[in-house]
Structures are given as C-alpha cells and as structure tokens.
N, C-alpha and C. Protein backbone atom coordinates (compact mmCIF):
# COMPACT_ATOMS: atom_id res chain seq x y z
N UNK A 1 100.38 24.58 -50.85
CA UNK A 1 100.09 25.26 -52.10
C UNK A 1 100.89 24.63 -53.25
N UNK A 2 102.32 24.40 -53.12
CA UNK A 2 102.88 23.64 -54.17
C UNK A 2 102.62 22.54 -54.23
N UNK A 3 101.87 21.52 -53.43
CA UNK A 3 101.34 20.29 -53.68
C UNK A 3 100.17 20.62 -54.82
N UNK A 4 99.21 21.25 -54.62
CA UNK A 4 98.63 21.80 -55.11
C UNK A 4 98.31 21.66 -56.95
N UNK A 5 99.74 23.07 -56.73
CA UNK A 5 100.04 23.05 -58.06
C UNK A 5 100.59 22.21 -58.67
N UNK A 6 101.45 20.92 -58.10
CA UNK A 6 101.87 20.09 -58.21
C UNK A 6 100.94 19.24 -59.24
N UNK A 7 100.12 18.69 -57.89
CA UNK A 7 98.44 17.80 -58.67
C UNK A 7 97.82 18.63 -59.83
N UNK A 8 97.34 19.95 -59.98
CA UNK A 8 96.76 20.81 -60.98
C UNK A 8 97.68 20.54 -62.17
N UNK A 9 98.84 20.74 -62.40
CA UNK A 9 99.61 20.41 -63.53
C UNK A 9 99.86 18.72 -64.02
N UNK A 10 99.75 17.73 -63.44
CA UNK A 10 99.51 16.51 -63.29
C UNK A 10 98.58 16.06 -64.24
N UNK A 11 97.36 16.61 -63.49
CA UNK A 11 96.36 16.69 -63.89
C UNK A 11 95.62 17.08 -65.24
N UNK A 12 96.68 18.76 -65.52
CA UNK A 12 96.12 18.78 -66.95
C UNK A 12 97.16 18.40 -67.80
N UNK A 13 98.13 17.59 -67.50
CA UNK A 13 98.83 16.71 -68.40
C UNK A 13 98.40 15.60 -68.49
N UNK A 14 97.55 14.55 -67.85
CA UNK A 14 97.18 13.32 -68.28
C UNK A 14 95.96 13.93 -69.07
N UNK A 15 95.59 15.21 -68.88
CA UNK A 15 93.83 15.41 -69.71
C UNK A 15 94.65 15.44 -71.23
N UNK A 16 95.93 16.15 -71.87
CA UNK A 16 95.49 16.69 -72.78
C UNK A 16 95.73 15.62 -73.94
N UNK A 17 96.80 13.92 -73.65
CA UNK A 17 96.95 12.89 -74.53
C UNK A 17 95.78 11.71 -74.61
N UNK A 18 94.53 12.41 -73.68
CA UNK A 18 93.75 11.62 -73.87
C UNK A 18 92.79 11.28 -74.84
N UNK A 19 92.49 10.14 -75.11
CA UNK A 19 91.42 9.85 -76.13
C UNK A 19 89.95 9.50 -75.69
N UNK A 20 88.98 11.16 -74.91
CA UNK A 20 88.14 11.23 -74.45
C UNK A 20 86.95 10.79 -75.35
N UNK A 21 86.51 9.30 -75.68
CA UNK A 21 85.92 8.98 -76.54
C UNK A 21 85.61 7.05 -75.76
N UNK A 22 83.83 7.78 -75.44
CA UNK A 22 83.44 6.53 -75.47
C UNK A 22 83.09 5.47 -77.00
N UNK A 23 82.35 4.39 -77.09
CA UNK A 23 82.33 3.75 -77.99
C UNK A 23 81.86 3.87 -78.97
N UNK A 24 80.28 4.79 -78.50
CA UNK A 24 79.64 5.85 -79.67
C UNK A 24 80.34 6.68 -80.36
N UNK A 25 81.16 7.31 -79.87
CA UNK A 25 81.79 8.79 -80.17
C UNK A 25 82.98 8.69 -80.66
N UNK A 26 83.55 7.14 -80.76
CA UNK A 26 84.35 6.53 -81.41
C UNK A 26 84.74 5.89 -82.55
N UNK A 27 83.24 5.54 -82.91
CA UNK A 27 82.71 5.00 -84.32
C UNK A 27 82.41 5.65 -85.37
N UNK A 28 82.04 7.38 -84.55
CA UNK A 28 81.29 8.57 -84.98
C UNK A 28 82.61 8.94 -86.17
N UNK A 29 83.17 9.39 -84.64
CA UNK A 29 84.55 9.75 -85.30
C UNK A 29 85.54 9.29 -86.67
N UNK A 30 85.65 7.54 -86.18
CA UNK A 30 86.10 7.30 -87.24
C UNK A 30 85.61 7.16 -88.45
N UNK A 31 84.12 7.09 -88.77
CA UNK A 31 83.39 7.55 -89.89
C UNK A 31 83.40 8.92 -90.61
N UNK A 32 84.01 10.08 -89.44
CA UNK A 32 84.65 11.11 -90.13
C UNK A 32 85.67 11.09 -90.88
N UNK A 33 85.81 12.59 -91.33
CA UNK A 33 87.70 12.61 -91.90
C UNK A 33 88.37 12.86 -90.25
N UNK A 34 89.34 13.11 -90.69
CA UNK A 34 89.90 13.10 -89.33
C UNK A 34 90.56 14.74 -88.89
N UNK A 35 90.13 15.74 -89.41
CA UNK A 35 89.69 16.92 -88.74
C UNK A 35 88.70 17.25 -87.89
N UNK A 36 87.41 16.53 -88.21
CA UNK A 36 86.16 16.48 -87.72
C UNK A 36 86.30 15.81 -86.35
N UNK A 37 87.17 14.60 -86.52
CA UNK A 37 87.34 13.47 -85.30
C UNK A 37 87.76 14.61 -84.23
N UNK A 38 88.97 15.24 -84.32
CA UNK A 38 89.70 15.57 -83.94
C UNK A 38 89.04 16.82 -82.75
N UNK A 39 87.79 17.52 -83.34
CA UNK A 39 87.24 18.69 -83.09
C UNK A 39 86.42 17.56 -81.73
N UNK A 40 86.05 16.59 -82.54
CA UNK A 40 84.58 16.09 -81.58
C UNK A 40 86.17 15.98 -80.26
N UNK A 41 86.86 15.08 -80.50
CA UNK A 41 87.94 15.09 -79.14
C UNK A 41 88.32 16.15 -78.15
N UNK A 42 88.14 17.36 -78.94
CA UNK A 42 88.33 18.19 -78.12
C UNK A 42 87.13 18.65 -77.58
N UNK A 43 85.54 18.27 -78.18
CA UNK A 43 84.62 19.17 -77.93
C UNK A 43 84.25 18.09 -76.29
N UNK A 44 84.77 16.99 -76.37
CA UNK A 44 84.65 16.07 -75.58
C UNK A 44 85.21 16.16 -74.16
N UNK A 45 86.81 16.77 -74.05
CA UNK A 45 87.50 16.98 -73.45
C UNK A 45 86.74 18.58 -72.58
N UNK A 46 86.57 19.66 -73.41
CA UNK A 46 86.13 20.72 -73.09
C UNK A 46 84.73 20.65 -72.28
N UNK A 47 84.05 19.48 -72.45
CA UNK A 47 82.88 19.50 -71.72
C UNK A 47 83.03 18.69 -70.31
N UNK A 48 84.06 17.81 -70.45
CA UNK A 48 84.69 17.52 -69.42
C UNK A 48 85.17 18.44 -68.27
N UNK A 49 86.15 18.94 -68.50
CA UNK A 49 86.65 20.13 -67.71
C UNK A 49 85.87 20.78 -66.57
N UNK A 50 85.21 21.08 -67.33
CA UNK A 50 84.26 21.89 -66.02
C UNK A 50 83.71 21.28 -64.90
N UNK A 51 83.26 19.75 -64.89
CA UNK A 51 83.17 19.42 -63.84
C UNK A 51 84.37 18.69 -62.75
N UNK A 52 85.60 18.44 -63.82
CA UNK A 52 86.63 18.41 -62.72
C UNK A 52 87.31 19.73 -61.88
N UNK A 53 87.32 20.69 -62.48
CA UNK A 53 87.71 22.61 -62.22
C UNK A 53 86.54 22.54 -61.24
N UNK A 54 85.26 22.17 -61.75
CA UNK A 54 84.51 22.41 -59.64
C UNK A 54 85.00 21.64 -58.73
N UNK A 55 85.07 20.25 -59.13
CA UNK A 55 85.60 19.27 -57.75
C UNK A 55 86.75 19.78 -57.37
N UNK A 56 88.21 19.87 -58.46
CA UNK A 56 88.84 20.87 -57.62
C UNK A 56 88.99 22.27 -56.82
N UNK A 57 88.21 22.88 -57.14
CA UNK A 57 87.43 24.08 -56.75
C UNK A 57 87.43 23.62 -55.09
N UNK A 58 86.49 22.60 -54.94
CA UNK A 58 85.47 22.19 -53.84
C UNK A 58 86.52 21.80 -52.95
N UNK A 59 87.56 21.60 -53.27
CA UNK A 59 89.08 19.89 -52.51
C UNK A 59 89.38 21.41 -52.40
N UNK A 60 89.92 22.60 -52.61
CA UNK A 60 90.90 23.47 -52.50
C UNK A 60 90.41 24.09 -51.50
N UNK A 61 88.76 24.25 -51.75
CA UNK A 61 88.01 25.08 -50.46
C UNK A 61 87.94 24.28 -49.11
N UNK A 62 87.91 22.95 -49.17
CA UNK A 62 87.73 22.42 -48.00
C UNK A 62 89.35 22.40 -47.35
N UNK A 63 90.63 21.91 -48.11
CA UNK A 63 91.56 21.96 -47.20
C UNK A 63 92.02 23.21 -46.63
N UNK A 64 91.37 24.51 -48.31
CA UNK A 64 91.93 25.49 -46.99
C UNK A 64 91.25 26.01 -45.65
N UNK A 65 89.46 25.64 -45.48
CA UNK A 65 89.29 25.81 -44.64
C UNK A 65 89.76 24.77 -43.26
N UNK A 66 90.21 23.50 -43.93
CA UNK A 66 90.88 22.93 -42.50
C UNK A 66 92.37 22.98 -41.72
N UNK A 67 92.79 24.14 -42.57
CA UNK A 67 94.06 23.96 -42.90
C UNK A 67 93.46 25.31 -41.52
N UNK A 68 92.85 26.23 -42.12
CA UNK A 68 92.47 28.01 -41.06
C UNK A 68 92.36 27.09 -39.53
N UNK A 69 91.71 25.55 -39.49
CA UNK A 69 90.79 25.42 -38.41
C UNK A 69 92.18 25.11 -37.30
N UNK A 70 93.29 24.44 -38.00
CA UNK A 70 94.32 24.16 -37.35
C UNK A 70 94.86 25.00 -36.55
N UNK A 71 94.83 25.92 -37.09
CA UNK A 71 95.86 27.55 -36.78
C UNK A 71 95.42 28.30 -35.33
C-alpha cells in the first residue's frame, strides 16, 4: 500500500510541471495572451487525468486481487 502511495504521489508530481502541449496546441497558445495559454494547459492536463486514474484504477485492482490469490 505505501508503494502505492508512493508511485500515486510521484506521479501527480511529474503531472503538475508539465507542459501538456502538443505542437498544435502550442502555437495556439502562444498566439494567445498568456492567461488563455495557461487555461488551455490546464484544460489539457485535466483531460488527461482520467485516463491515467483508470489505468491506475485497473494496476491497483489486479495486484490486489493477486496479492488475495497468494494468501
């Protein structure tokens, strides 16, 4: 479990200095002011999320069921 939480906090520390911005969404941006940029970065990041929160979801359900199978 503290490995766990270990990786989960890891995890949302490399998400939050990132510059989630492909090349489109990069050009976009800097053609904004840079409030606007700033929103698309996060709107970028936020749509992200959810499909890493299932994969971890999915990794948490499988070790703990192999973890029950041991026992």
């Amino acid at each position: 479990m503290k490995r766990l939480l270990c990786t989960a906090a890891l995890a949302a520390g490399l998400m939050v200095p990132a510059s989630a911005q492909c090349v489109m969404c990069y050009r976009t941006a800097k053609a904004q002011n840079n409030a606007r940029a700033n929103v698309l970065d996060m709107g970028i990041v936020i749509l992200g999320a959810p499909p890493f929160l299932i994969l971890a979801g999915f990794i948490a359900f499988v070790f703990s069921k192999d973890k029950s199978g041991q026992e």
